[in-house]
N, C-alpha and C. Protein backbone atom coordinates (compact mmCIF):
# COMPACT_ATOMS: atom_id res chain seq x y z
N UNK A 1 0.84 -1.20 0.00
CA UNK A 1 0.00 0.00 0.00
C UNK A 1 0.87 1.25 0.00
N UNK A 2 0.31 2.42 -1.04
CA UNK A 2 1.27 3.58 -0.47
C UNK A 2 0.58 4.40 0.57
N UNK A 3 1.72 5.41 0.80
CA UNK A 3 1.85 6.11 1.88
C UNK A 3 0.61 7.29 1.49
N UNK A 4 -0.50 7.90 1.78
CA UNK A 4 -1.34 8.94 0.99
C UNK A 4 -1.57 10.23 1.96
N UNK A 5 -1.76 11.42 1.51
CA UNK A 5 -1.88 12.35 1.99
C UNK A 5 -3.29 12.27 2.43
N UNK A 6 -3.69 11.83 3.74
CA UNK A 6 -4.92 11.79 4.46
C UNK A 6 -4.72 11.13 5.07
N UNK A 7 -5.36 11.46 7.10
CA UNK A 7 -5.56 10.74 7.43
C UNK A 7 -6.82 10.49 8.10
N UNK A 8 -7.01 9.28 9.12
CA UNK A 8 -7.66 9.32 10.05
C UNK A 8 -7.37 9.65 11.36
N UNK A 9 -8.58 9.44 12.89
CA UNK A 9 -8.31 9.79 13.88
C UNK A 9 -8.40 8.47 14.96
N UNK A 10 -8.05 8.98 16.22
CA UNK A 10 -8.26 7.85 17.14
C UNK A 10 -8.49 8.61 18.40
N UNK A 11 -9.15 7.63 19.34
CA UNK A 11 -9.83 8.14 20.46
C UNK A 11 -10.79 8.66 20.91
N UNK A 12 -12.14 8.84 19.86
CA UNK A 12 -13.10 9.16 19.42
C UNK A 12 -14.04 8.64 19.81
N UNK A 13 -14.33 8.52 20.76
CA UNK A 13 -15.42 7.25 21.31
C UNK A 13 -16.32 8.06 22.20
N UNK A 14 -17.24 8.96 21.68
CA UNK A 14 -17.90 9.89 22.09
C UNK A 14 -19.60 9.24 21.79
N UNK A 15 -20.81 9.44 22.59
CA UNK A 15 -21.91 9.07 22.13
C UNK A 15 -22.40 9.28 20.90
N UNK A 16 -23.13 8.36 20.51
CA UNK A 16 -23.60 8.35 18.58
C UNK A 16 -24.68 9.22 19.11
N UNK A 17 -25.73 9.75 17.74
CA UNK A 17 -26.50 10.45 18.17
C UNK A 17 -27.54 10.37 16.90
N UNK A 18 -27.21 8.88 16.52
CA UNK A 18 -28.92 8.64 15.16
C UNK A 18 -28.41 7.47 14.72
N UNK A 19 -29.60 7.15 13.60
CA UNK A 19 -29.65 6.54 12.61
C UNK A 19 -29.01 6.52 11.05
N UNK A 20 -29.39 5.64 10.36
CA UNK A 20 -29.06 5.47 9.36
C UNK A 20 -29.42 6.89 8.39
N UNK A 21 -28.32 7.69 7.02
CA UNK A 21 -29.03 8.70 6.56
C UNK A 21 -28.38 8.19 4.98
N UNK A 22 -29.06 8.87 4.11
CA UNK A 22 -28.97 8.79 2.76
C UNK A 22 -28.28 9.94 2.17
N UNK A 23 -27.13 9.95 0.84
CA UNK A 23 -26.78 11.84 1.24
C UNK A 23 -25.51 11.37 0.15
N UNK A 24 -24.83 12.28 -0.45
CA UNK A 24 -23.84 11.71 -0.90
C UNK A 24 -22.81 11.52 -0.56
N UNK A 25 -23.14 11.79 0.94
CA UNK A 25 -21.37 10.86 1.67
C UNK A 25 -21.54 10.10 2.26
N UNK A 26 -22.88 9.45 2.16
CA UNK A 26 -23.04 8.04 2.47
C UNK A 26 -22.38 6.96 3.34
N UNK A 27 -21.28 6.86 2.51
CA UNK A 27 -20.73 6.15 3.11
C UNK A 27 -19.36 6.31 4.03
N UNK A 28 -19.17 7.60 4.51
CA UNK A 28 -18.99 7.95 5.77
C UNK A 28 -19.27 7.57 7.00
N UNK A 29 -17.89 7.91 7.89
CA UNK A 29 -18.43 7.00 9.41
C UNK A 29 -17.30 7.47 10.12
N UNK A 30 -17.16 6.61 11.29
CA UNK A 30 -16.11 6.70 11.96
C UNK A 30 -14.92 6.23 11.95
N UNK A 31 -13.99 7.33 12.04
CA UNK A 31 -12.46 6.90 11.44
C UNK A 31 -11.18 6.25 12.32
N UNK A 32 -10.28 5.68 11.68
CA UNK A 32 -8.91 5.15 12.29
C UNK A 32 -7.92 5.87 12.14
N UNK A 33 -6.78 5.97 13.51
CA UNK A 33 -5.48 6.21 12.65
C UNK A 33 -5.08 7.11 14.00
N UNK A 34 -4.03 7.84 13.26
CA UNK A 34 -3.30 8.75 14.09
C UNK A 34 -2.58 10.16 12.97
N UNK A 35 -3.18 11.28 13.37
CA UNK A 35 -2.66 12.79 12.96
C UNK A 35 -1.47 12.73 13.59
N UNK A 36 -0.19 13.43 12.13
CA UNK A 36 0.72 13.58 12.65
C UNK A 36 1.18 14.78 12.33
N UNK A 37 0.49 15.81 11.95
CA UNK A 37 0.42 17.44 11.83
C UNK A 37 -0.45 17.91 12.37
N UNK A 38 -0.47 19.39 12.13
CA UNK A 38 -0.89 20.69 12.26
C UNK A 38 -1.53 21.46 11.49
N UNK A 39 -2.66 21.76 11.27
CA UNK A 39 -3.16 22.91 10.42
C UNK A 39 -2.59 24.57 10.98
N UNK A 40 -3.21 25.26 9.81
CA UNK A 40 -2.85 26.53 10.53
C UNK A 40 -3.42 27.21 11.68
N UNK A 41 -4.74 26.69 12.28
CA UNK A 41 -5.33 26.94 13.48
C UNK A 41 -4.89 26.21 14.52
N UNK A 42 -4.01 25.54 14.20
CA UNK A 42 -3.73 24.81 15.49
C UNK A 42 -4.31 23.14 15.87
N UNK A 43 -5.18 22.53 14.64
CA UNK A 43 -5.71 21.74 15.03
C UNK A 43 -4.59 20.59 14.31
N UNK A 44 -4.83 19.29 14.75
CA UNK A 44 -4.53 18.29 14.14
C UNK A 44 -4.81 17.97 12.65
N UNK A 45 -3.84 17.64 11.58
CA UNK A 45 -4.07 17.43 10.19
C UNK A 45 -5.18 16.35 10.37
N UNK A 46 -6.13 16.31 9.77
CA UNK A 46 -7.01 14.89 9.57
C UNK A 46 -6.79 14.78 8.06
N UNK A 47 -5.58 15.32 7.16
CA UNK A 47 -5.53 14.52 5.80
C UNK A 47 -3.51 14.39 6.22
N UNK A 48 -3.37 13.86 7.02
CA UNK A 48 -1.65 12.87 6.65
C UNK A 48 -1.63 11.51 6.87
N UNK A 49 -1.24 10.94 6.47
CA UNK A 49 -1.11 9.74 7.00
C UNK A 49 -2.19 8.54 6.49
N UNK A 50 -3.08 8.69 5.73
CA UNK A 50 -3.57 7.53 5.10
C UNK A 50 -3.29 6.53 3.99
N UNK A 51 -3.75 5.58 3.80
CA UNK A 51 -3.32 4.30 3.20
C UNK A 51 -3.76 4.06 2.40
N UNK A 52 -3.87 3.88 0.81
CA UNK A 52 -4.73 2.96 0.08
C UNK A 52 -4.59 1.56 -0.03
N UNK A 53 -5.58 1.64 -1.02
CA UNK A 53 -4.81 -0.27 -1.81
C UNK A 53 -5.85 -1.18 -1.15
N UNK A 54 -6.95 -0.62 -0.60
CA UNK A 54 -7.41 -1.84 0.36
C UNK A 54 -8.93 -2.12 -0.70
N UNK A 55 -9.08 -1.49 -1.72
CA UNK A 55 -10.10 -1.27 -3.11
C UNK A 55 -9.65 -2.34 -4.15
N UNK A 56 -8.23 -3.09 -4.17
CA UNK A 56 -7.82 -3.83 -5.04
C UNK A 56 -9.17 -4.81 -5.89
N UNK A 57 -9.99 -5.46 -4.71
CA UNK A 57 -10.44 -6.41 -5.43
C UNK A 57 -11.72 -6.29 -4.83
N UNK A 58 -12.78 -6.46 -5.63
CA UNK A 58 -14.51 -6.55 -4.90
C UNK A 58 -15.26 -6.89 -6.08
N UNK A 59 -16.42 -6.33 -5.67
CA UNK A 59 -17.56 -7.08 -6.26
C UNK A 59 -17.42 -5.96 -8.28
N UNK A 60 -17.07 -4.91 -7.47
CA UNK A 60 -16.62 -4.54 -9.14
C UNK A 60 -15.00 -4.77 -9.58
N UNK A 61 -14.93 -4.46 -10.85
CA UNK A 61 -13.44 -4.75 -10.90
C UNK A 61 -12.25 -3.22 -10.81
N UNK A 62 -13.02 -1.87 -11.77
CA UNK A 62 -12.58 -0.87 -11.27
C UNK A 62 -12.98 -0.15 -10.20
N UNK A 63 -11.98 0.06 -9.54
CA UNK A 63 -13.09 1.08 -8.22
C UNK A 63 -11.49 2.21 -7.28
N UNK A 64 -12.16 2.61 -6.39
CA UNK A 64 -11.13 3.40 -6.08
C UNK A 64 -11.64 3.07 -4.50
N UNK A 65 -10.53 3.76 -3.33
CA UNK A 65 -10.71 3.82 -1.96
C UNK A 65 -11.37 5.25 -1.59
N UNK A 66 -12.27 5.33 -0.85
CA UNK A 66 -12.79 6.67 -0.78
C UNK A 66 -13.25 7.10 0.27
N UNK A 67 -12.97 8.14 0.66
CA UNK A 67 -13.29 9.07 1.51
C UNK A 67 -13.49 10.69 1.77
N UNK A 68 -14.30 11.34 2.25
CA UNK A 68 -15.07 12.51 2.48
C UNK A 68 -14.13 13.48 3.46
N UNK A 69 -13.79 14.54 3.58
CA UNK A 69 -13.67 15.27 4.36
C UNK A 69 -13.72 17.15 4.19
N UNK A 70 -13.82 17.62 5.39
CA UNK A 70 -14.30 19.16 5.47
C UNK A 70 -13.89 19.75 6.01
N UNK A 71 -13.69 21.05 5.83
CA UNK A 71 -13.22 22.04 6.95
C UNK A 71 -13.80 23.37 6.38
N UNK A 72 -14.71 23.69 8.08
CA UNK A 72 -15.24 24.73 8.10
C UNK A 72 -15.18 25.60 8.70
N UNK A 73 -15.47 27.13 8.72
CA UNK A 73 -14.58 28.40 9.13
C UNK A 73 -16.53 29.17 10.01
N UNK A 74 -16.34 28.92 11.54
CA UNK A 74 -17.79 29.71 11.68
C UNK A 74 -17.12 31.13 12.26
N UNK A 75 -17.83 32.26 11.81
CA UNK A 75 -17.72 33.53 11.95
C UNK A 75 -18.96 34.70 12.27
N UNK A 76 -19.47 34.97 13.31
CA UNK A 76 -20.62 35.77 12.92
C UNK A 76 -21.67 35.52 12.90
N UNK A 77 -21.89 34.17 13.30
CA UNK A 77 -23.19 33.09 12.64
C UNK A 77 -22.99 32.91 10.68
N UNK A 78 -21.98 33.01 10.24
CA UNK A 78 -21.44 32.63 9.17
C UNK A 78 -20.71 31.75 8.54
N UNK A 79 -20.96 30.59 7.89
CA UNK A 79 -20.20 29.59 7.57
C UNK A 79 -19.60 29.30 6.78
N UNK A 80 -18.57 29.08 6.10
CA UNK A 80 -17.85 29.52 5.01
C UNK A 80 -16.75 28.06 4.80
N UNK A 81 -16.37 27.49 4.58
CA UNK A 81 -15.37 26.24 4.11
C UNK A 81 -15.34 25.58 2.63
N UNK A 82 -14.71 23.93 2.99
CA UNK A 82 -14.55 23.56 1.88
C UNK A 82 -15.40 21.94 2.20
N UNK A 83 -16.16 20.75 1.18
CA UNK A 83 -15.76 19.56 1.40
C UNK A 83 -15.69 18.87 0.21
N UNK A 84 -14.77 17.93 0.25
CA UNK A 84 -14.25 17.35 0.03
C UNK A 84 -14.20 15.46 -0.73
N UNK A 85 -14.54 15.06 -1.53
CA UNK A 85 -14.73 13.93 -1.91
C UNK A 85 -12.84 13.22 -2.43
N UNK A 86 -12.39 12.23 -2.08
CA UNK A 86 -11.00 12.16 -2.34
C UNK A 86 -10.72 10.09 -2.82
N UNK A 87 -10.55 10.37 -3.68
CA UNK A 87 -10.44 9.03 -4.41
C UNK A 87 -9.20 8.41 -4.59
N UNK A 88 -8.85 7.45 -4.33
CA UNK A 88 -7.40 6.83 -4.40
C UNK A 88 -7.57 5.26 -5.38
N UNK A 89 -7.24 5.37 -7.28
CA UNK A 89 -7.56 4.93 -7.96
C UNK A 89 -6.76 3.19 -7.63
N UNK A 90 -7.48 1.85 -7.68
CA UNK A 90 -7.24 1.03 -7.88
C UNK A 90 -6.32 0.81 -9.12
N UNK A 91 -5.79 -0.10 -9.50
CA UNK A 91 -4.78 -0.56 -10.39
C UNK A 91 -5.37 -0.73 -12.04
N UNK A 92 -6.98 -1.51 -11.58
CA UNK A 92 -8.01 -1.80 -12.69
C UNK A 92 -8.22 -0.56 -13.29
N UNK A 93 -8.90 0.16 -12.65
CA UNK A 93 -9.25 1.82 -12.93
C UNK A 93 -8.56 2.63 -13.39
N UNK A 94 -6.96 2.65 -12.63
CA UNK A 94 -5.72 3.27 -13.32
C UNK A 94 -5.39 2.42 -14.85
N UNK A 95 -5.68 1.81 -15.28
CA UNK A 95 -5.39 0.61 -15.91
C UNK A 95 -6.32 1.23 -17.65
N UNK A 96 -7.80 1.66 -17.15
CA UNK A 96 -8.53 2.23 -17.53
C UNK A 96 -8.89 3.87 -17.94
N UNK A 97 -7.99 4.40 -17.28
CA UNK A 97 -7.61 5.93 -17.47
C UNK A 97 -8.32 6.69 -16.13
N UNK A 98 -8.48 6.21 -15.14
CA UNK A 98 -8.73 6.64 -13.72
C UNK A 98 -7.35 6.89 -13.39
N UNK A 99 -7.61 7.55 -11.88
CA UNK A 99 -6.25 7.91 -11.25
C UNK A 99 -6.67 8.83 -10.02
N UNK A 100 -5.74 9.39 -9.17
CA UNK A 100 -6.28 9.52 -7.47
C UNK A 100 -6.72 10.90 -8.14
N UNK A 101 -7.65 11.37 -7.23
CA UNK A 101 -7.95 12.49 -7.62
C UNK A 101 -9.32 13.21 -6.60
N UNK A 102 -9.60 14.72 -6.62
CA UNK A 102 -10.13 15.47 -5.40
C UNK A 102 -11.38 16.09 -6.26
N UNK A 103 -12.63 16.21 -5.47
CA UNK A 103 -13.38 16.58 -6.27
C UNK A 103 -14.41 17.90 -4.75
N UNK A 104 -14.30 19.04 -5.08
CA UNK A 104 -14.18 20.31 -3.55
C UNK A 104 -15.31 20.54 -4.16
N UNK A 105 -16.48 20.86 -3.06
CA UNK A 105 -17.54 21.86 -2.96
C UNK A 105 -16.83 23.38 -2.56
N UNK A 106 -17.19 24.18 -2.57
CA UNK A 106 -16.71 25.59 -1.87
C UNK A 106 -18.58 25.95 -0.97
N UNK A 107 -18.21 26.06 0.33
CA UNK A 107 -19.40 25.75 1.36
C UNK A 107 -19.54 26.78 2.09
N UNK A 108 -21.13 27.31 2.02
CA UNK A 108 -21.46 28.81 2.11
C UNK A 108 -23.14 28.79 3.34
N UNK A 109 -23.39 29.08 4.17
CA UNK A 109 -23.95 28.62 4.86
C UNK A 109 -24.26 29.60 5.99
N UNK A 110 -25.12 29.14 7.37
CA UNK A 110 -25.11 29.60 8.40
C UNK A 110 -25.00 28.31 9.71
N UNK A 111 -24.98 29.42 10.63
CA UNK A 111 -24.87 28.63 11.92
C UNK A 111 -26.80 28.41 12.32
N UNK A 112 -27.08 27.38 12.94
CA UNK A 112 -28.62 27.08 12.81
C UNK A 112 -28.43 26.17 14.55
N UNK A 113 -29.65 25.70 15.02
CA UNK A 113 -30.04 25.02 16.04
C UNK A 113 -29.78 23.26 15.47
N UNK A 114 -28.61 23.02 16.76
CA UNK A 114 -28.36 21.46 16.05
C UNK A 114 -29.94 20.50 16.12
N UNK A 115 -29.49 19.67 15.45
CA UNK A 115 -31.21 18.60 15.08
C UNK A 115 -30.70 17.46 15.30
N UNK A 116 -31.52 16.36 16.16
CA UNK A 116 -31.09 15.10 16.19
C UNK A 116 -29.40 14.79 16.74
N UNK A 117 -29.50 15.43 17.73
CA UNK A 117 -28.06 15.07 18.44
C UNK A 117 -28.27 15.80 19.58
N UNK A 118 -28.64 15.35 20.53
CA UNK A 118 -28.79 15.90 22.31
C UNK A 118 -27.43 16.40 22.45
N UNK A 119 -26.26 15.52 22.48
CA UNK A 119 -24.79 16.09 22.76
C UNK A 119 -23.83 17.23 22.14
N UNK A 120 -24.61 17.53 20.66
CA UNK A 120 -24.06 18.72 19.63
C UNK A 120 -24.18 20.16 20.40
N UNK A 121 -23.11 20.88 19.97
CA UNK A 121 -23.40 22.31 20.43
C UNK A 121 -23.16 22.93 19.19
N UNK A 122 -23.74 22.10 18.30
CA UNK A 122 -23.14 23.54 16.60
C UNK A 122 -23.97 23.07 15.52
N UNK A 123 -24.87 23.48 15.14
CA UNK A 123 -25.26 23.36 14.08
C UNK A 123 -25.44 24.69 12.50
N UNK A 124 -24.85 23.57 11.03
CA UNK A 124 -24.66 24.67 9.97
C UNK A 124 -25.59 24.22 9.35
N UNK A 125 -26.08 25.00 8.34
CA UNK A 125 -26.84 24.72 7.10
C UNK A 125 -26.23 25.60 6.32
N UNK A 126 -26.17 25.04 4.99
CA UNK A 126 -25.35 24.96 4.07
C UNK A 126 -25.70 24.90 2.39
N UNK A 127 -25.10 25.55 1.43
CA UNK A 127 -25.38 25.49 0.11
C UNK A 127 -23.91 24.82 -0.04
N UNK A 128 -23.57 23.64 -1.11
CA UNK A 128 -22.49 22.98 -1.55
C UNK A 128 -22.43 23.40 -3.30
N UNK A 129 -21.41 24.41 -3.82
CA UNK A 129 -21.01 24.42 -5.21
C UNK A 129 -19.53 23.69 -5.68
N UNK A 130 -19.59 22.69 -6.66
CA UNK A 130 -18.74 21.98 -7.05
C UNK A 130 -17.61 22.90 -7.81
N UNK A 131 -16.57 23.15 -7.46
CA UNK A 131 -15.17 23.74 -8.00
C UNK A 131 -14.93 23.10 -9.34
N UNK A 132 -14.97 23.78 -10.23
CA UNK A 132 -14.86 23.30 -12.00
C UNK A 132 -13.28 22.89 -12.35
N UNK A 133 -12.56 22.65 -11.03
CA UNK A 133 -11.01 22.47 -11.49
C UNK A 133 -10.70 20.87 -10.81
N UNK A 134 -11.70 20.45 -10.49
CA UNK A 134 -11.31 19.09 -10.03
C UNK A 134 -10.34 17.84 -10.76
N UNK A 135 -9.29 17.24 -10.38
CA UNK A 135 -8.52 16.60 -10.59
C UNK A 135 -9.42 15.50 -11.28
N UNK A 136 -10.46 14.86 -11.13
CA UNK A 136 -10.78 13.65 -11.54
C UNK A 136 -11.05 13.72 -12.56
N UNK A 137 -11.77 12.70 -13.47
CA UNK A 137 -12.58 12.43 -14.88
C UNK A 137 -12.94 12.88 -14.93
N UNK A 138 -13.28 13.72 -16.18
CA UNK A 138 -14.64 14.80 -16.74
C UNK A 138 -15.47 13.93 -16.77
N UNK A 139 -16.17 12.52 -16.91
CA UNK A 139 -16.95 11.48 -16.89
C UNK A 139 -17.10 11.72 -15.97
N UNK A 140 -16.74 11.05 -14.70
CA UNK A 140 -16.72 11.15 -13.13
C UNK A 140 -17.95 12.86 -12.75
N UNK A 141 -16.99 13.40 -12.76
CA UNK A 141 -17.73 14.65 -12.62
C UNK A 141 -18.39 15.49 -13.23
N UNK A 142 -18.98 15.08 -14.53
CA UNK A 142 -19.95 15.93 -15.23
C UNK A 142 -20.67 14.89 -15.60
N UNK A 143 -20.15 13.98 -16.01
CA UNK A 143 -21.35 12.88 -16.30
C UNK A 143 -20.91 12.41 -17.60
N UNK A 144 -21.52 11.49 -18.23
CA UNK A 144 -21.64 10.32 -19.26
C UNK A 144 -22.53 11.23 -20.28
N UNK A 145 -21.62 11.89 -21.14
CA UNK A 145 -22.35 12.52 -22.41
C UNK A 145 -23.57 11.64 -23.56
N UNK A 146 -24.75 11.68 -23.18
CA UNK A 146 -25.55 11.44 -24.29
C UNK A 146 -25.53 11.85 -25.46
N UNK A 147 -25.61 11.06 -26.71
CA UNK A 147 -26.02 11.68 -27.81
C UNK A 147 -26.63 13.13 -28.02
N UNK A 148 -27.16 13.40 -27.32
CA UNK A 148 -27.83 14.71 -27.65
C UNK A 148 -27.43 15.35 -27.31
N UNK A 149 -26.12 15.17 -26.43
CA UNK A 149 -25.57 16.06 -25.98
C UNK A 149 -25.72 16.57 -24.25
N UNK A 150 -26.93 15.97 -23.85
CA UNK A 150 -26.91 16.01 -22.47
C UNK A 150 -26.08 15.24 -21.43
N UNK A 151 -25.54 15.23 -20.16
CA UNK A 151 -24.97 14.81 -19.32
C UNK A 151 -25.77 14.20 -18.01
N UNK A 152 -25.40 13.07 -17.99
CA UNK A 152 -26.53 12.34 -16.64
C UNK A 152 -25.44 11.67 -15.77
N UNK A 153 -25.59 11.62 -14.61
CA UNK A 153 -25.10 11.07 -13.46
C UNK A 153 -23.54 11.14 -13.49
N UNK A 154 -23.32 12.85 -12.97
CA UNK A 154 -22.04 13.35 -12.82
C UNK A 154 -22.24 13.70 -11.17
N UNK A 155 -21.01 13.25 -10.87
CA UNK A 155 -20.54 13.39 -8.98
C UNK A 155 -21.24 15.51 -8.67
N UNK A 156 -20.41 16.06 -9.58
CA UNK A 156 -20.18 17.33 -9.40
C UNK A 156 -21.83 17.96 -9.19
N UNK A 157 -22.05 17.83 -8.71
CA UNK A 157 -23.36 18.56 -8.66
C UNK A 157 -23.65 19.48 -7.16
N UNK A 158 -24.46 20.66 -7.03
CA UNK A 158 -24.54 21.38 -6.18
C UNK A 158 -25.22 20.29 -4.97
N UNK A 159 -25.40 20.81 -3.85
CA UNK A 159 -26.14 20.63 -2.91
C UNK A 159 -26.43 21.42 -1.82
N UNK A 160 -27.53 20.70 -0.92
CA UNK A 160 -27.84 21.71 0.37
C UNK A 160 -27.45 20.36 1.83
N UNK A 161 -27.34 21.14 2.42
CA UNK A 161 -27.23 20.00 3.85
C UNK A 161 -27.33 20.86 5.05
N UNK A 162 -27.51 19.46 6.27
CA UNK A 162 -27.26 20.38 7.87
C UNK A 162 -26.50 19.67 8.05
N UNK A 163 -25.94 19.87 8.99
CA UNK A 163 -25.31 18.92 10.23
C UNK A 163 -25.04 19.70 11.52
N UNK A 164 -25.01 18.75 12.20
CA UNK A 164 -24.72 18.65 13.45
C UNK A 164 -23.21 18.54 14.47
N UNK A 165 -23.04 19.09 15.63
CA UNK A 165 -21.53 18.85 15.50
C UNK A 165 -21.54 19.26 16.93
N UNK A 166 -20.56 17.98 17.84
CA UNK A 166 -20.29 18.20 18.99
C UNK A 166 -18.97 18.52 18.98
N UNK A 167 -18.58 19.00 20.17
CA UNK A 167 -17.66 20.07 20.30
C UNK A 167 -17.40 19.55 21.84
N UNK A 168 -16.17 19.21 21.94
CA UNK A 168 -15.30 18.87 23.05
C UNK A 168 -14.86 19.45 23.76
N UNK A 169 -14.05 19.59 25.23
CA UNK A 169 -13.32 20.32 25.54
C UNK A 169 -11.57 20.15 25.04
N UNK A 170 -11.51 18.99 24.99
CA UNK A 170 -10.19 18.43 24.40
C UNK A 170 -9.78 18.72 22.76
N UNK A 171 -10.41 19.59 22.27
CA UNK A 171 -10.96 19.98 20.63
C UNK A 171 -11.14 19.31 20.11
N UNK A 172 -11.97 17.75 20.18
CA UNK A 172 -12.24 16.94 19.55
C UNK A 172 -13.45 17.76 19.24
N UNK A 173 -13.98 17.21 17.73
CA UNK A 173 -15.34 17.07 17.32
C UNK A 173 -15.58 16.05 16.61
N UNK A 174 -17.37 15.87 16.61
CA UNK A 174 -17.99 14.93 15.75
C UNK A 174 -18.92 15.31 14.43
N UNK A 175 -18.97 15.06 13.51
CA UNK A 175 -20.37 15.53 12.44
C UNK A 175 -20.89 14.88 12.33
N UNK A 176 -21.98 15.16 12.49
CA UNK A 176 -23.85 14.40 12.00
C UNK A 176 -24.45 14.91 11.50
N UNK A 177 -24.73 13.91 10.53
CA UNK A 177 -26.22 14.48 9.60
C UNK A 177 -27.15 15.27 10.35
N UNK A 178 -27.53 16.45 9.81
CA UNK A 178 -28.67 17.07 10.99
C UNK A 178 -29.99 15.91 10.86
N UNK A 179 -30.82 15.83 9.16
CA UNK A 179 -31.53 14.86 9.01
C UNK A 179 -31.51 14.06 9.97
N UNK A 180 -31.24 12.82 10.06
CA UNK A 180 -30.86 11.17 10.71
C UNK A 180 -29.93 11.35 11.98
N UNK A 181 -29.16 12.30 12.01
CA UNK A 181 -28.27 12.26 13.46
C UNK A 181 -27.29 11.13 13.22
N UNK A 182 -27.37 10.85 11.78
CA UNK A 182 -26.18 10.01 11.44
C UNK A 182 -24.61 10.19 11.85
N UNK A 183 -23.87 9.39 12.14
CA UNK A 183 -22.00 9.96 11.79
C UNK A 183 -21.49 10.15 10.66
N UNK A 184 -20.56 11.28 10.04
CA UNK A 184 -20.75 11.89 9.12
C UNK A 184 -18.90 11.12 8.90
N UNK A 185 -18.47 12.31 10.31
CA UNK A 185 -17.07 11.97 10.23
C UNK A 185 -16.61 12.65 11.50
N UNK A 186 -15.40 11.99 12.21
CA UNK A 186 -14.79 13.01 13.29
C UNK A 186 -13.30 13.78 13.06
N UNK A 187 -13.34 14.71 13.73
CA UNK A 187 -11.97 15.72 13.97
C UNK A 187 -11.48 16.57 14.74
N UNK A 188 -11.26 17.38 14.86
CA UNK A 188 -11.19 18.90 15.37
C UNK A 188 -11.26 20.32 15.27
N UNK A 189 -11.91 21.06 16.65
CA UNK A 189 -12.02 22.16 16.71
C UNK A 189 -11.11 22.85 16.84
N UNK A 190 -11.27 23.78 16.34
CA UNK A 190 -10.30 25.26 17.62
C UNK A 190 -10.59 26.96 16.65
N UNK A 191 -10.97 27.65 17.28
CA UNK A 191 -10.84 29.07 16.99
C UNK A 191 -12.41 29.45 15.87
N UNK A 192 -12.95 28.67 16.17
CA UNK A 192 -14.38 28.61 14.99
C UNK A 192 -14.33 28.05 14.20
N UNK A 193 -13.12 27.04 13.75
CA UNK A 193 -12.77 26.12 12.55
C UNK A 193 -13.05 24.69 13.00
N UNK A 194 -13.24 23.63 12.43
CA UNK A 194 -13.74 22.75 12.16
C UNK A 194 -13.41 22.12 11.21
N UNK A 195 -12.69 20.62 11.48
CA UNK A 195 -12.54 20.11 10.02
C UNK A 195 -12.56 18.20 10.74
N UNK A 196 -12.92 17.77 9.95
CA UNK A 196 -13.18 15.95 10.15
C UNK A 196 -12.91 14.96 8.98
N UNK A 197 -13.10 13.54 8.96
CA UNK A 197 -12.59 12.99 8.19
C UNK A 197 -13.79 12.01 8.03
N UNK A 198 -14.31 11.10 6.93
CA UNK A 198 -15.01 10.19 7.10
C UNK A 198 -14.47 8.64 7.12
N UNK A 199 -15.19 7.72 7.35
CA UNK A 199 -14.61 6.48 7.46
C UNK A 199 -13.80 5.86 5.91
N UNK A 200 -13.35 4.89 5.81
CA UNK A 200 -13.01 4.80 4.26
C UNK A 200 -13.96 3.51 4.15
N UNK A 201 -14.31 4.27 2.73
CA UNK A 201 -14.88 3.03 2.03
C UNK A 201 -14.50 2.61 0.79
N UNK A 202 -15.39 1.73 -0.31
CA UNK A 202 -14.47 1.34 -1.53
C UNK A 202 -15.62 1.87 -2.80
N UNK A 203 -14.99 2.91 -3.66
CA UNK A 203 -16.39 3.20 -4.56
C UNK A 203 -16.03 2.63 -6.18
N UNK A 204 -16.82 1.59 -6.24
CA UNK A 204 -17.15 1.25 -8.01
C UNK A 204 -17.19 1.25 -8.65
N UNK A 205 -16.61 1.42 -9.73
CA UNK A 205 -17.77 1.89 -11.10
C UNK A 205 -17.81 0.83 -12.27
């Protein structure tokens, strides 16, 4: 496996606070590992230190390792960040004209009353616009050109969301779906910033 710029966290064993949610980070959760940097606020990197290669082989044959992460800036009752979709291409896929690659919302929002999480002290709501400079497939992210010229089932697409977010004294935090009170991803606070990681999973195509 190589060495990848992302990581996960450890020690995170804070109360859940929902159910199952539907969303396109889906398959997000709770993460492994150990931060071995610094952001510029002071918090722990939650992208050094991760692993691929664990996507080699499944039920499809190309696919990549994947995982979600965010970092958000509250100001004012103002929310302002980035998230993050981050793909680490299998051998099949590379093989195929795939390859690792980042695909950024730019995330514009407010601060709101958390939903479905008794333990949260932060809740955002949020507009998500997809950054037109993304590293991945123009397939991937705009979609599978029809004859006519139209485009269907491209990643890049806008969105809206809440979530939810407990807040530690130790600057740990958690994200949850506001919806479901799902786990989104965990990380850390400090200074009104916010940033987390999601679990890894393996995505298909």
């Amino acid at each position: 496996m190589r060495a990848l710029a992302l990581s996960a966290l450890t020690g995170l064993m804070l109360p859940a606070c929902g159910a199952d949610d539907a969303s396109p980070a889906a398959a997000a959760g709770a993460v492994s590992g150990a931060p071995t940097a610094t952001t510029a606020a002071g918090m722990p990197d939650v992208e050094t230190g991760m692993v691929d290669g664990m996507c080699a082989n499944g039920p499809g044959a190309e696919g990549a390792d994947s995982y979600f992460t965010g970092r958000f800036e509250v100001k004012d009752g103002v929310v302002t960040g980035t998230e993050s979709w981050v793909l680490f291409a299998n051998p099949k896929w590379e093989a195929r004209g795939g390859k690792d690659c980042r695909l950024v919302w730019d995330v514009k929002g407010a601060v709101v009353e958390p939903r479905n999480c008794s333990a949260c002290d932060l809740g955002i709501e949020f507009h998500a616009v997809p950054r037109l400079d993304s590293t991945c497939p123009e397939e991937l992210v705009q979609g599978r050109k029809l004859p006519t010229g139209q485009r269907v089932g491209g990643e890049g697409v806008s969105f809206d969301q809440t979530y939810s977010i407990q807040r530690t004294g130790d600057g740990r935090a958690r994200v949850f779906f506001g919806k479901s009170g799902k786990l989104l991803g965990e990380g850390y606070h400090a200074d009104g910033a916010v940033s987390w990681l999601s679990a890894h999973s393996c995505k298909w195509f």
